[in-house]
Structures are given as structure tokens and as C-alpha cells.
N, C-alpha and C. Protein backbone atom coordinates (compact mmCIF):
# COMPACT_ATOMS: atom_id res chain seq x y z
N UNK A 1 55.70 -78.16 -54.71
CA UNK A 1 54.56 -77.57 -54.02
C UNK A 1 54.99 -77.07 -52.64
N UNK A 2 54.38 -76.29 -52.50
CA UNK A 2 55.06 -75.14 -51.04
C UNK A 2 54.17 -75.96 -49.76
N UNK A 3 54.38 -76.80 -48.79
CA UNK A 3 53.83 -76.99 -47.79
C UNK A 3 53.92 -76.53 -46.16
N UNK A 4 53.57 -75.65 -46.10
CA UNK A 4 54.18 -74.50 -44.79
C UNK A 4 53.80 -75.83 -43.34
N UNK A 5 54.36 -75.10 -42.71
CA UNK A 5 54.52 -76.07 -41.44
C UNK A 5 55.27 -75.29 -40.02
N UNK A 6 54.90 -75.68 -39.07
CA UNK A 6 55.13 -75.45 -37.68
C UNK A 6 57.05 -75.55 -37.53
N UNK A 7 57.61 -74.76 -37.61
CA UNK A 7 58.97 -75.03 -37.13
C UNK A 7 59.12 -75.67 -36.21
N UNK A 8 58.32 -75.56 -34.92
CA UNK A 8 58.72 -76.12 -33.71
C UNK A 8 58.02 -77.69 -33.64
N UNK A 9 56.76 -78.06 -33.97
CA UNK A 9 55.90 -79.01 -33.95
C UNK A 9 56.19 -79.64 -35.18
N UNK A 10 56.31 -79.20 -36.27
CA UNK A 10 56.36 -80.37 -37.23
C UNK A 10 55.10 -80.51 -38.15
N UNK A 11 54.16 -79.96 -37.46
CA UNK A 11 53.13 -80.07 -38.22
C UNK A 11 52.18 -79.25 -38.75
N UNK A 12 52.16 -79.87 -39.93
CA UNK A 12 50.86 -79.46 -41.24
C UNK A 12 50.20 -78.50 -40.98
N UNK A 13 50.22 -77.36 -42.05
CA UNK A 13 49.27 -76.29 -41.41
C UNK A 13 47.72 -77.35 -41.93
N UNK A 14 46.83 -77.00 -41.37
CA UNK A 14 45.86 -77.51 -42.20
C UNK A 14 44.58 -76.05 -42.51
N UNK A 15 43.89 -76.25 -43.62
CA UNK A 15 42.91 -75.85 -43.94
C UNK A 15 43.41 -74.75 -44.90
N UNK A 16 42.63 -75.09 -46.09
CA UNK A 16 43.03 -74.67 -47.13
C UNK A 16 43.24 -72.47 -47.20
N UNK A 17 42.65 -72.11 -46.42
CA UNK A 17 42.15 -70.54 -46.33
C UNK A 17 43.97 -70.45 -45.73
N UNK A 18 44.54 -71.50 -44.69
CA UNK A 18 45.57 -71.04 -43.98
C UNK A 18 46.78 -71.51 -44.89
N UNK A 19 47.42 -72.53 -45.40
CA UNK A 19 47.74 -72.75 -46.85
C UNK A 19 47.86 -71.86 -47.64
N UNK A 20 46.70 -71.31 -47.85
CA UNK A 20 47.06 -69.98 -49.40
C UNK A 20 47.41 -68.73 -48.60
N UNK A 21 47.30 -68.61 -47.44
CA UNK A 21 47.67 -67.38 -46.79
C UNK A 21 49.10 -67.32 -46.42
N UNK A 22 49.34 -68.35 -45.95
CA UNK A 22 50.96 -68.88 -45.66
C UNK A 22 51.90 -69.12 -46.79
N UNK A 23 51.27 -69.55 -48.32
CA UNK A 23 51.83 -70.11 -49.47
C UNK A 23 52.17 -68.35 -50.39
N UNK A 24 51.10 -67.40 -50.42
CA UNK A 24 50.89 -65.77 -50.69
C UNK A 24 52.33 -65.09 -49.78
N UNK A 25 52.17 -65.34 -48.24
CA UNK A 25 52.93 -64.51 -47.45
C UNK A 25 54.37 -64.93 -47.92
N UNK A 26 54.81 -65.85 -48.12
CA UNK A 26 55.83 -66.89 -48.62
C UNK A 26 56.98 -65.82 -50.05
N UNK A 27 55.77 -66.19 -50.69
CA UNK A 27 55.44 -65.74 -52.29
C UNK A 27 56.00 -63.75 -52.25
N UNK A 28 55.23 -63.14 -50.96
CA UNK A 28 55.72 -61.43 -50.87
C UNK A 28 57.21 -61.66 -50.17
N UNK A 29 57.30 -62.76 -49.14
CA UNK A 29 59.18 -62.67 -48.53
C UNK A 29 59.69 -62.96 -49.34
N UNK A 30 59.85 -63.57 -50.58
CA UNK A 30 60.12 -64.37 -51.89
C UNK A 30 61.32 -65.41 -50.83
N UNK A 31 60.55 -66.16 -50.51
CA UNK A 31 60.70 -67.17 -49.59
C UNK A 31 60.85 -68.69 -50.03
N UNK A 32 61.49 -69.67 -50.17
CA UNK A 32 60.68 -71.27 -50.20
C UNK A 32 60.87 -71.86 -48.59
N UNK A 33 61.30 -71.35 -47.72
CA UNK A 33 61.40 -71.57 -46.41
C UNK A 33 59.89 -72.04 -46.11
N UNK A 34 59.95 -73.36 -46.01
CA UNK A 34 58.21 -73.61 -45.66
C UNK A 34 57.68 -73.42 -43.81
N UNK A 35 58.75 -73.31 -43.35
CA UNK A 35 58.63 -73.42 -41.76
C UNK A 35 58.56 -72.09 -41.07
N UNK A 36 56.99 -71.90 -40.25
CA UNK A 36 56.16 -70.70 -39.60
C UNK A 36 56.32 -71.35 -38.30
N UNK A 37 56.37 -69.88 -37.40
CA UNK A 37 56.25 -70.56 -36.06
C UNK A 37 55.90 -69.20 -35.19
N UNK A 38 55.43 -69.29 -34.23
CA UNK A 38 54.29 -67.88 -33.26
C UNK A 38 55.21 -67.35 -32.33
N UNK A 39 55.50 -66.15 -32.49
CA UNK A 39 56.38 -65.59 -31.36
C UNK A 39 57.05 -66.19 -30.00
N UNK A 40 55.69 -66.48 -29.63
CA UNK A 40 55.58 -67.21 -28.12
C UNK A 40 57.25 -68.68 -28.84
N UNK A 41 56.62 -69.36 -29.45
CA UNK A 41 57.36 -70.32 -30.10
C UNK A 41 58.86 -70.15 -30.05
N UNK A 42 59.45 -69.11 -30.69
CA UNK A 42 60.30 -68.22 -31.34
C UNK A 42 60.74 -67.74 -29.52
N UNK A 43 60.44 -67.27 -28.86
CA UNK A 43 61.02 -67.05 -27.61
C UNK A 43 61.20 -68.03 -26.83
N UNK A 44 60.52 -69.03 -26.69
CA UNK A 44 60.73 -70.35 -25.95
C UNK A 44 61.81 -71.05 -26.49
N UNK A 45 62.16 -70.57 -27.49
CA UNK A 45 62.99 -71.16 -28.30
C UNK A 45 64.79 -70.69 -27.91
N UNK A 46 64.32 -69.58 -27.76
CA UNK A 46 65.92 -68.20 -27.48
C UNK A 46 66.11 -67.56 -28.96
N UNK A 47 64.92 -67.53 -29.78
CA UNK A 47 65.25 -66.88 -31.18
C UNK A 47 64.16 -65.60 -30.90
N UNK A 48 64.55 -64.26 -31.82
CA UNK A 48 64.13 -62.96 -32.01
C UNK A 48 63.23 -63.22 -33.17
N UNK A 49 62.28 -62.35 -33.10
CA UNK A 49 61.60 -62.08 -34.41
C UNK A 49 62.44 -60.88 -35.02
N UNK A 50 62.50 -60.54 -36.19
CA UNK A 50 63.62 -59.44 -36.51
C UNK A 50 62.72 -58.26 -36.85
N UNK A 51 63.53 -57.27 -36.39
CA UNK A 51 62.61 -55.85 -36.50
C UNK A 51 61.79 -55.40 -36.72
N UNK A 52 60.55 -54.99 -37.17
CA UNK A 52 60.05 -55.04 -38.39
C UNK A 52 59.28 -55.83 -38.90
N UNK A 53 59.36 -57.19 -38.85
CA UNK A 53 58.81 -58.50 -38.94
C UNK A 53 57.18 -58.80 -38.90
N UNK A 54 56.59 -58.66 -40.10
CA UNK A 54 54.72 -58.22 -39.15
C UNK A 54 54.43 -60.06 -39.65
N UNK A 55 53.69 -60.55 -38.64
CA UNK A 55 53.26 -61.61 -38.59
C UNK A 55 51.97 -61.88 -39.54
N UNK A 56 51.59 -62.73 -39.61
CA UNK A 56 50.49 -63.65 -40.87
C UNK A 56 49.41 -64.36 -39.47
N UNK A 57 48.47 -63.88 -39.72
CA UNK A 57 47.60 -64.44 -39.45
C UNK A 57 46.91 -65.64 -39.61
N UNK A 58 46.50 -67.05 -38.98
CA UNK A 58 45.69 -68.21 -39.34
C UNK A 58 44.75 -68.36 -38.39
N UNK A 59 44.33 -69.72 -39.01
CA UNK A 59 43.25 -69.54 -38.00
C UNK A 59 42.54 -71.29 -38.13
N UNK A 60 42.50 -71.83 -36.68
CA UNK A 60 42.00 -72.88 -36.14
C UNK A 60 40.47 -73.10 -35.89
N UNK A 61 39.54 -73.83 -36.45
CA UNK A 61 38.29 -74.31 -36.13
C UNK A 61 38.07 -75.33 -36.02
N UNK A 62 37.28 -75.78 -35.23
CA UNK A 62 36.71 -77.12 -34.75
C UNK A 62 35.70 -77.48 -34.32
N UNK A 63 35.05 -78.56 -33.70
CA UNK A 63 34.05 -79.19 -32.86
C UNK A 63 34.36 -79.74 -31.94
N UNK A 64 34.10 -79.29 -30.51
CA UNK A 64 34.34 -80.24 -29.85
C UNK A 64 33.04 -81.16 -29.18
N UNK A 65 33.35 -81.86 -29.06
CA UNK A 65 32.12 -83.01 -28.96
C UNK A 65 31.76 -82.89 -27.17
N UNK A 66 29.95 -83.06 -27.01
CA UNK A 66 29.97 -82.99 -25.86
C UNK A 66 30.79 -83.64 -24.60
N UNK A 67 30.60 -83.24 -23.27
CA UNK A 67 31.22 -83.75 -22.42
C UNK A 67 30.36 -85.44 -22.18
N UNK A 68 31.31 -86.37 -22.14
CA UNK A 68 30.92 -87.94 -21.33
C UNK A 68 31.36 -88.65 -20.37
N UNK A 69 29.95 -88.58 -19.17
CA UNK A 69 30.04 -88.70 -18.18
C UNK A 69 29.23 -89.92 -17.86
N UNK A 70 29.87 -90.60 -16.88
CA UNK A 70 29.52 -91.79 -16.51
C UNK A 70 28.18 -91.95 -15.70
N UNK A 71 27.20 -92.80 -15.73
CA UNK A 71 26.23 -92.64 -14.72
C UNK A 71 26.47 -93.53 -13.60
N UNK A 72 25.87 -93.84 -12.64
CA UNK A 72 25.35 -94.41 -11.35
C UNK A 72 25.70 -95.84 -11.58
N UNK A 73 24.63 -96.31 -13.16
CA UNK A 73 24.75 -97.78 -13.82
C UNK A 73 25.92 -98.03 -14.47
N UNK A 74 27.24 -97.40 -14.81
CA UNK A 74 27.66 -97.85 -15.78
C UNK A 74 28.01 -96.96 -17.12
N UNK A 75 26.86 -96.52 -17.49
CA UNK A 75 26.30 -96.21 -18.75
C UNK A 75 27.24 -94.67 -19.29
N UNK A 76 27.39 -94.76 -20.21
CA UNK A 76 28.35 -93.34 -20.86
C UNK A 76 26.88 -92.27 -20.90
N UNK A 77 26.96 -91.00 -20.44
CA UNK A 77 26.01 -89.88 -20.96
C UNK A 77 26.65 -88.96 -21.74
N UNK A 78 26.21 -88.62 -22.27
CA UNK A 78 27.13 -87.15 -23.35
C UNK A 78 26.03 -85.90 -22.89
N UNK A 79 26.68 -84.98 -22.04
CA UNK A 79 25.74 -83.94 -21.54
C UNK A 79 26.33 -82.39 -22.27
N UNK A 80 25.11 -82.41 -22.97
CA UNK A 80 26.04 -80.38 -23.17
C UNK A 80 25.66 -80.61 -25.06
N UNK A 81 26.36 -80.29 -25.18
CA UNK A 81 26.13 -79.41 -27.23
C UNK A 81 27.60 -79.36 -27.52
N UNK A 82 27.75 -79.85 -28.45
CA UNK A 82 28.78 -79.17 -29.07
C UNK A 82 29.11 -78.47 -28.99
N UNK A 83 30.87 -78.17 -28.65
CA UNK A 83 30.92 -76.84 -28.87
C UNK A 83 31.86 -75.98 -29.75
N UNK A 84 31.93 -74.98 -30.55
CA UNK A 84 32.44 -74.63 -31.71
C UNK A 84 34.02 -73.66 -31.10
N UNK A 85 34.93 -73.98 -31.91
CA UNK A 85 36.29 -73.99 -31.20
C UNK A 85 36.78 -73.02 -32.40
N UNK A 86 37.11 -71.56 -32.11
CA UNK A 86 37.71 -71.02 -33.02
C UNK A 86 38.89 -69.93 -32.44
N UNK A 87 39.95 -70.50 -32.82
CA UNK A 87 41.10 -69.91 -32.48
C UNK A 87 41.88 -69.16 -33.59
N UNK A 88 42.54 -67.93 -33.47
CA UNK A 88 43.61 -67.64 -34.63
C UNK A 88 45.04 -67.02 -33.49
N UNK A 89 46.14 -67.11 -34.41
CA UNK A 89 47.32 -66.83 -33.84
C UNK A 89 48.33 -66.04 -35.38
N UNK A 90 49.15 -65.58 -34.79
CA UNK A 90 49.90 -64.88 -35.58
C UNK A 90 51.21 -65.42 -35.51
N UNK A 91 51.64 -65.88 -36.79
CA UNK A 91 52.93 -66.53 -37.00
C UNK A 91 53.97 -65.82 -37.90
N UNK A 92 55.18 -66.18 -37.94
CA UNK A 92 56.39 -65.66 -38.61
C UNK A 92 56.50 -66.49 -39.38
N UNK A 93 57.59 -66.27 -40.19
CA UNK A 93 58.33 -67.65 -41.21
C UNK A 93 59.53 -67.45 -40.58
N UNK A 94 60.27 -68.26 -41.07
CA UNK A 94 61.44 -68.26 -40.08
C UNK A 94 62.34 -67.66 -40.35
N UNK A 95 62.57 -67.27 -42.38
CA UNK A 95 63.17 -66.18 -42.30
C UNK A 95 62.93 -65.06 -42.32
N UNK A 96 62.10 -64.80 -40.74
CA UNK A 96 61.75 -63.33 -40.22
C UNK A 96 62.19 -63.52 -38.64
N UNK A 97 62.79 -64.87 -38.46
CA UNK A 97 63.79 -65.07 -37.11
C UNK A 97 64.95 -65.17 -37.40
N UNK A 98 65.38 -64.12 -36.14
CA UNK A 98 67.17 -64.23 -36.17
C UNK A 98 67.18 -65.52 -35.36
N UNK A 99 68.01 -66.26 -35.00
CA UNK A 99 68.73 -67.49 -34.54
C UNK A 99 68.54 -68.73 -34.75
N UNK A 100 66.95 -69.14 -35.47
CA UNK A 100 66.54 -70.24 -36.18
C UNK A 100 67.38 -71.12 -36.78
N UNK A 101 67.91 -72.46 -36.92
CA UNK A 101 69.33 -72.89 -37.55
C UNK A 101 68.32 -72.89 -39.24
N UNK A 102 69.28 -73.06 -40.12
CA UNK A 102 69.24 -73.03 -41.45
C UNK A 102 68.44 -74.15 -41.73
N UNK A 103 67.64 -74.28 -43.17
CA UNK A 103 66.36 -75.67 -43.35
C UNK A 103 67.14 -76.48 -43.66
């Protein structure tokens, strides 16, 4: 089973929409290289994205839980709403970086 993952972090893509998008993009590089990682990543690193190279899109959602703030007494308050956390970034696989060492 193909489990894509963060080259630099180590970790799990999660959510199934980002999985089949990463497991598909994989599937067109005819790839088993499971390790993606974001430009930014890939330069912090001292590695190139290679020419040409068009990145894969994912995408992060969440909740974040109100803010908790202490009162006068003691007492925890939770002030505010939830708030809904949606991020996406554009990643490579790695064999679409030149200098990456081998899996």
C-alpha cells in the first residue's frame, strides 16, 4: 500500500481526499517513492525542484477551539467560537527533486 509522507517531517499525509491525490500523482510519475515535500521545504533543504516539475496540491482542515482565558477567580473562560482552519500547499515528490538522497 502506497503511504505518501512529508520528506522532511516524517509525517502522515492525513485525510483521505489528500492520500488519493498524492497515491494518483504517484501512479502518473509511475513512482513508488512515497516521500512529498513543499518547495519552501526543498530549498531549506539546498535541493532544486527540477524543471518543469508542477506540484500537487493538498489541503489541511481543522478546528480550532476557542481561546482560554483565566479569570480574576481562578476559573478557565473559553471566549470566542471556534474557529475553522483551512490551509492548502503545493508539494513535489521527491523524484521531482534534484539533490534529495535516495529512499
Amino acid at each position: 500500500m502506497y503511504s505518501p509522507y512529508n520528506a522532511i517531517t516524517g509525517s502522515m499525509y492525513q485525510g483521505e481526499a489528500n492520500i488519493i491525490v498524492l497515491t494518483d500523482k504517484a501512479i502518473d510519475l509511475k513512482t513508488n517513492d512515497p516521500r512529498w515535500l513543499t518547495f519552501l521545504q526543498a530549498q531549506e533543504h539546498g535541493y532544486k525542484i527540477k524543471k518543469g516539475a508542477k506540484g500537487t496540491r493538498i489541503c489541511y482542515a481543522s478546528i480550532a477551539a476557542p481561546k482560554a482565558e483565566e479569570t480574576a477567580d481562578g476559573e478557565i473562560e473559553l471566549s470566542g467560537r471556534p474557529r475553522k482552519i483551512f490551509k492548502h500547499f503545493i508539494v513535489f515528490n521527491a523524484t521531482q527533486v534534484e539533490g534529495i538522497p535516495e529512499l
